[in-house]
Protein backbone atom coordinates (compact mmCIF):
# COMPACT_ATOMS: atom_id res chain seq x y z
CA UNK A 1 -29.46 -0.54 -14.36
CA UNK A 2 -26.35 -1.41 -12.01
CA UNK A 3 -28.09 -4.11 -9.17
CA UNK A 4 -26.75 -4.63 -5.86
CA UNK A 5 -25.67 -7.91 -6.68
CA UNK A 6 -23.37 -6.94 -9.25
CA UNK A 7 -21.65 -4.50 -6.33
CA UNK A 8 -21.82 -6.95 -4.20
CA UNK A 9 -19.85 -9.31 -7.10
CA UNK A 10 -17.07 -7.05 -7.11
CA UNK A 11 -13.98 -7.99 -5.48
CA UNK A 12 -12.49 -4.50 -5.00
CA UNK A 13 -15.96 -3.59 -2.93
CA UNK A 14 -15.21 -6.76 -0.81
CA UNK A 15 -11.81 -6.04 0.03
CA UNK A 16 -11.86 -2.43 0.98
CA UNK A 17 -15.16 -2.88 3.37
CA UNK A 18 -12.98 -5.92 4.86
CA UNK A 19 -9.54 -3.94 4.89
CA UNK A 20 -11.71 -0.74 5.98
CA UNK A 21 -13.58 -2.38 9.22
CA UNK A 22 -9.93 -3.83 10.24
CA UNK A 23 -8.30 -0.25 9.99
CA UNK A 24 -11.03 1.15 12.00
CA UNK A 25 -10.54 -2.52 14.40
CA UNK A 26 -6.96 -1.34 14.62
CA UNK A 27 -8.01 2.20 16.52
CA UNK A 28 -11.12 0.76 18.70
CA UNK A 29 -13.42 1.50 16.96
CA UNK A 30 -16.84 -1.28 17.11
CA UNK A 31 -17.22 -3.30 13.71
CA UNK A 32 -18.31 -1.99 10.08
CA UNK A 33 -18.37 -5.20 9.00
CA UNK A 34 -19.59 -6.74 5.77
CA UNK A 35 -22.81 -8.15 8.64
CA UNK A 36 -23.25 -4.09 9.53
CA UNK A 37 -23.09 -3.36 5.14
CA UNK A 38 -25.68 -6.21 4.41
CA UNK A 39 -28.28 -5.02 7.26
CA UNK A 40 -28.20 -1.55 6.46
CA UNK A 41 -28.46 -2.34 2.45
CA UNK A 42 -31.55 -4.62 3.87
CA UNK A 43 -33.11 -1.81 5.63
CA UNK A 44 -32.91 1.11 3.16
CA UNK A 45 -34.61 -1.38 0.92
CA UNK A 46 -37.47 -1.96 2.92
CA UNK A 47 -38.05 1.57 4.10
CA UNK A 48 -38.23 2.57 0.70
CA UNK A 49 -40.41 -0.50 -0.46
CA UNK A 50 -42.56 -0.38 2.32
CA UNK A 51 -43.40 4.16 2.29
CA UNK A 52 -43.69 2.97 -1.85
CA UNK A 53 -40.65 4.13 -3.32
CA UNK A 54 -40.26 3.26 -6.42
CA UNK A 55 -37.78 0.03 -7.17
CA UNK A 56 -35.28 1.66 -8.88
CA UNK A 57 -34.93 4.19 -5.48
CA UNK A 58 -35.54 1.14 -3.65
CA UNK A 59 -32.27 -0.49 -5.58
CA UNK A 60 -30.17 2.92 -5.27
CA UNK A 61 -30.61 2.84 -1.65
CA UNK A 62 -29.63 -0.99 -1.34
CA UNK A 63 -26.51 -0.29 -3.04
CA UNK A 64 -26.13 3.01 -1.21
CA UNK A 65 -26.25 1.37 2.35
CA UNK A 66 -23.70 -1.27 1.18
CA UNK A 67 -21.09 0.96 0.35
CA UNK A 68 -21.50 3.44 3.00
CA UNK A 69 -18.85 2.75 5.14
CA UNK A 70 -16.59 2.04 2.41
CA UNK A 71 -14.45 5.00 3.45
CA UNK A 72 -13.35 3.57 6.44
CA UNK A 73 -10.58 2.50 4.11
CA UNK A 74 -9.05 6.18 4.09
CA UNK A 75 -10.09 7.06 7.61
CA UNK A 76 -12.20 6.75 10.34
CA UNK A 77 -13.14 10.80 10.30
CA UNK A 78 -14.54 12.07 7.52
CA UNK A 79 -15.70 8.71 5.81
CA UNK A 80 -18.64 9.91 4.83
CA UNK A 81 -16.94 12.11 2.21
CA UNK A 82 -14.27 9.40 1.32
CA UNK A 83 -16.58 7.14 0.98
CA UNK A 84 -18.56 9.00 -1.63
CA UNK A 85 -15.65 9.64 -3.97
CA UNK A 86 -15.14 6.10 -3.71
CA UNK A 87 -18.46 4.44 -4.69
CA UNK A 88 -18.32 7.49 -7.51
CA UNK A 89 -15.21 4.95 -9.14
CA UNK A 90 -16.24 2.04 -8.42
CA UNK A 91 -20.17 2.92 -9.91
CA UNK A 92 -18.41 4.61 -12.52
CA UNK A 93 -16.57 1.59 -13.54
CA UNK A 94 -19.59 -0.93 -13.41
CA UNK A 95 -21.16 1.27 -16.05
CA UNK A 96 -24.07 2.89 -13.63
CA UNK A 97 -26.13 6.43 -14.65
CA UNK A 98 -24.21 9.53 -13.97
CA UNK A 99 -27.50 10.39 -12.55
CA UNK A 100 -27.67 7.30 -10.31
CA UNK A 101 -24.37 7.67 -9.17
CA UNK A 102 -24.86 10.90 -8.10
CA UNK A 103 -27.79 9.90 -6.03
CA UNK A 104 -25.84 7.18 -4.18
CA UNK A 105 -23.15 9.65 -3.88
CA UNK A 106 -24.89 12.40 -2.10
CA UNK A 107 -26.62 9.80 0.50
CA UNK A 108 -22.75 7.97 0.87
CA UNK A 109 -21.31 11.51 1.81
CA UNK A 110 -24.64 12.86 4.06
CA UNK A 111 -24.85 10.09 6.14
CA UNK A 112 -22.36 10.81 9.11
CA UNK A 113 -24.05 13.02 12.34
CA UNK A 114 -20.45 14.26 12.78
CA UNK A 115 -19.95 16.03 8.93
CA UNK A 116 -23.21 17.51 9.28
CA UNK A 117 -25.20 15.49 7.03
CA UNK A 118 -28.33 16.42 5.65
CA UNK A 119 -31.38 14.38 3.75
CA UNK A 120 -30.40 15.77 0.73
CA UNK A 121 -32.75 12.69 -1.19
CA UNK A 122 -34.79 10.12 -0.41
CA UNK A 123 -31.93 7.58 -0.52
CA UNK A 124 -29.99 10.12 1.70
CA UNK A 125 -32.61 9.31 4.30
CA UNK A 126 -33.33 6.14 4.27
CA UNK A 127 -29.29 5.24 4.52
CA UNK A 128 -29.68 7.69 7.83
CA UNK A 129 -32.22 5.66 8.94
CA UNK A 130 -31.25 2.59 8.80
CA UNK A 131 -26.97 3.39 9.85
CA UNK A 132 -28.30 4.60 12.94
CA UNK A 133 -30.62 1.71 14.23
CA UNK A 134 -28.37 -0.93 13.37
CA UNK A 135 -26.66 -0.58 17.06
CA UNK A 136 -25.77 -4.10 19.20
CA UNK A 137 -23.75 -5.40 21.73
CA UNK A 138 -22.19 -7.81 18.60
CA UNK A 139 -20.81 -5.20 17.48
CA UNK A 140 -18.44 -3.95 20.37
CA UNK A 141 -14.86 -5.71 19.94
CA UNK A 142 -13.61 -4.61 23.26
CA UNK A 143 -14.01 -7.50 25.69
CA UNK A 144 -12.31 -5.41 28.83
CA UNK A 145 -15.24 -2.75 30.33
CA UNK A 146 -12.60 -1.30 31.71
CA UNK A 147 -11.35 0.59 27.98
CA UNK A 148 -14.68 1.07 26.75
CA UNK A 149 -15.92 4.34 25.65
CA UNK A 150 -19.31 5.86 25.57
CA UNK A 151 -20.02 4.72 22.53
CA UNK A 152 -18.27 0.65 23.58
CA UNK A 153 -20.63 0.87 26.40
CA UNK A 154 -24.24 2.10 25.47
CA UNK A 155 -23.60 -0.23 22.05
CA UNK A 156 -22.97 -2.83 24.40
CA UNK A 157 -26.00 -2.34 26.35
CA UNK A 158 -28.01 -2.86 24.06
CA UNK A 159 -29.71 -6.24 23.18
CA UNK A 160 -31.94 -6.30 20.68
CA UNK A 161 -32.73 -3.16 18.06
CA UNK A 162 -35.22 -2.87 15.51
CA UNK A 163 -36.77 -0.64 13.36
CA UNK A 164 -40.09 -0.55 12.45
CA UNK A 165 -42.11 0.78 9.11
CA UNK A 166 -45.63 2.16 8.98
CA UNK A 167 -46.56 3.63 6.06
CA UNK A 168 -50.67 4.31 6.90
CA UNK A 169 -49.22 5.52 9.90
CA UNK A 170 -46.48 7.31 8.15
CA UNK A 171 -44.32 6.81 11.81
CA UNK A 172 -40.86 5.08 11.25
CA UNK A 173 -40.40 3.73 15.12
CA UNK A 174 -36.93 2.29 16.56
CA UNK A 175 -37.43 -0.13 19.01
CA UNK A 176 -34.32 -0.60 21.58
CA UNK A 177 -34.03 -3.26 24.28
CA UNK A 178 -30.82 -2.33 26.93
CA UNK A 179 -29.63 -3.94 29.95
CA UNK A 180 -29.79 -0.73 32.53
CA UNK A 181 -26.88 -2.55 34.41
CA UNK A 182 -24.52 -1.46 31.32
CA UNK A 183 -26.26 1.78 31.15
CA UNK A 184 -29.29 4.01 32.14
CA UNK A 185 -32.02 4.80 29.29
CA UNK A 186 -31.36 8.41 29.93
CA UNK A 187 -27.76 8.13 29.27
CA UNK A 188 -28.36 5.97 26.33
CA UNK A 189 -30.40 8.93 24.94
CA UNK A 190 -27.72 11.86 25.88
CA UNK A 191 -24.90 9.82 24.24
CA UNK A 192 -26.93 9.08 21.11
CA UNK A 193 -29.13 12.45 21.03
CA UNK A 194 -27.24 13.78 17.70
CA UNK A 195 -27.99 10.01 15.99
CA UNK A 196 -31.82 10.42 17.07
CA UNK A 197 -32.19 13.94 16.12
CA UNK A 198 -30.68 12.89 12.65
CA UNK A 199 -32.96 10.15 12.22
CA UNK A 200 -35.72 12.34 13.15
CA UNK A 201 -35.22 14.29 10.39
CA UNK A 202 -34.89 12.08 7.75
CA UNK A 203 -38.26 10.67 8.82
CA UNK A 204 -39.35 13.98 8.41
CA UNK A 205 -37.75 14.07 4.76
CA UNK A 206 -39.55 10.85 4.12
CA UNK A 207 -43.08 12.01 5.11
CA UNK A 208 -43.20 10.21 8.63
CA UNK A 209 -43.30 10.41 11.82
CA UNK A 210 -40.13 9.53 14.05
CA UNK A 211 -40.11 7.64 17.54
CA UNK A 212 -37.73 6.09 20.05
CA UNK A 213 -39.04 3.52 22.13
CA UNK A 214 -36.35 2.29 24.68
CA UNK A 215 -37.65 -0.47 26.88
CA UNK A 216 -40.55 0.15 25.96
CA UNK A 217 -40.32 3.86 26.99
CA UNK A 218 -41.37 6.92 24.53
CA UNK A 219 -38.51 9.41 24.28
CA UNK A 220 -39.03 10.57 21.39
């Protein structure tokens, strides 16, 4: 089986998520950077792990959220989709399971709010899962408040994220922290309503429970 680490090894991966994030720099837009690849491969890990996924899901979905944004390379819009034909060349060439490959594929090209993505598998949802909590101020590049969008500024408001696994609960729980002098916590939730819907439902595919607790406030 194809590991993360031997993905990871490959210096055509490591180029087009570094080219891809400074494209994307080039337009505004906050980072994808190899940090943003490594937390979400991290997290779709452990969600599988912990709910008791089996490794070899667990491994897909590692590998999964590291290439995910790997499309930024072609564009911005639609990366998703890009991104999937990508990996497909790239797992192709390493050798991995046409079966495997698909898998990785499908949750690659599923996981953007804005194509419509669905949880079309279990690594499909746990990539949705863990894109979508990974928000910070770190990674807004702006540094002027005056050119920041809506996305710039409730990224920026936030201060500490975190998601949070309970599998005898079976509730997946995203814990936000934001400074309300950046933003309100009801405009954080307008802004980002599509992302939490989303997640909702791929704790839904996953057997669980969703919740969003911002400053220690249930919205969801």
């Amino acid at each position: 089986m194809v590991t993360l680490e031997q993905v990871k090894a490959s210096e055509i991966v490591q180029q087009y998520l570094k080219m891809g994030n400074q494209f994307i720099g080039n337009i505004g837009a906050i980072e994808h950077n190899i940090q943003h690849a490594e937390q979400t491969s991290q997290l779709c890990r452990h969600i599988l792990t912990t709910l008791g996924y089996s490794e070899k899901e667990a491994e897909l979905g590692a590998i999964a959220g590291y290439l995910h944004d790997i499309g930024n390379l072609v564009n911005r819009y639609g990366h998703g989709m890009s991104g999937a034909l990508m990996a497909f060349k790239i797992l192709l060439d390493l050798n991995m399971d046409p079966e495997d490959i698909a898998t990785i594929m499908g949750a690659i090209g599923n996981h953007e709010e804005q194509a419509g993505g669905h949880c079309v598998n279990n690594v499909a949802a746990a990539l949705i899962l863990a894109d979508k909590s990974d928000v910070h101020r770190s990674r807004v590049r702006k540094q002027d408040f005056a050119v920041f969008t809506s996305r710039d500024r409730v990224n920026y408001a936030v201060t500490h994220s975190g998601l949070n696994v309970d599998p005898q609960q079976k509730k997946i729980t995203l814990c936000i922290n934001i400074d309300t002098s950046v933003c309100s916590v009801m405009e954080y939730f307008e802004i980002f309503l599509t992302k939490m819907l989303m997640s909702r439902r791929a704790a839904q595919y996953l057997g669980c429970e969703f919740e969003l607790l911002i400053n220690d406030y249930k919205l969801l």
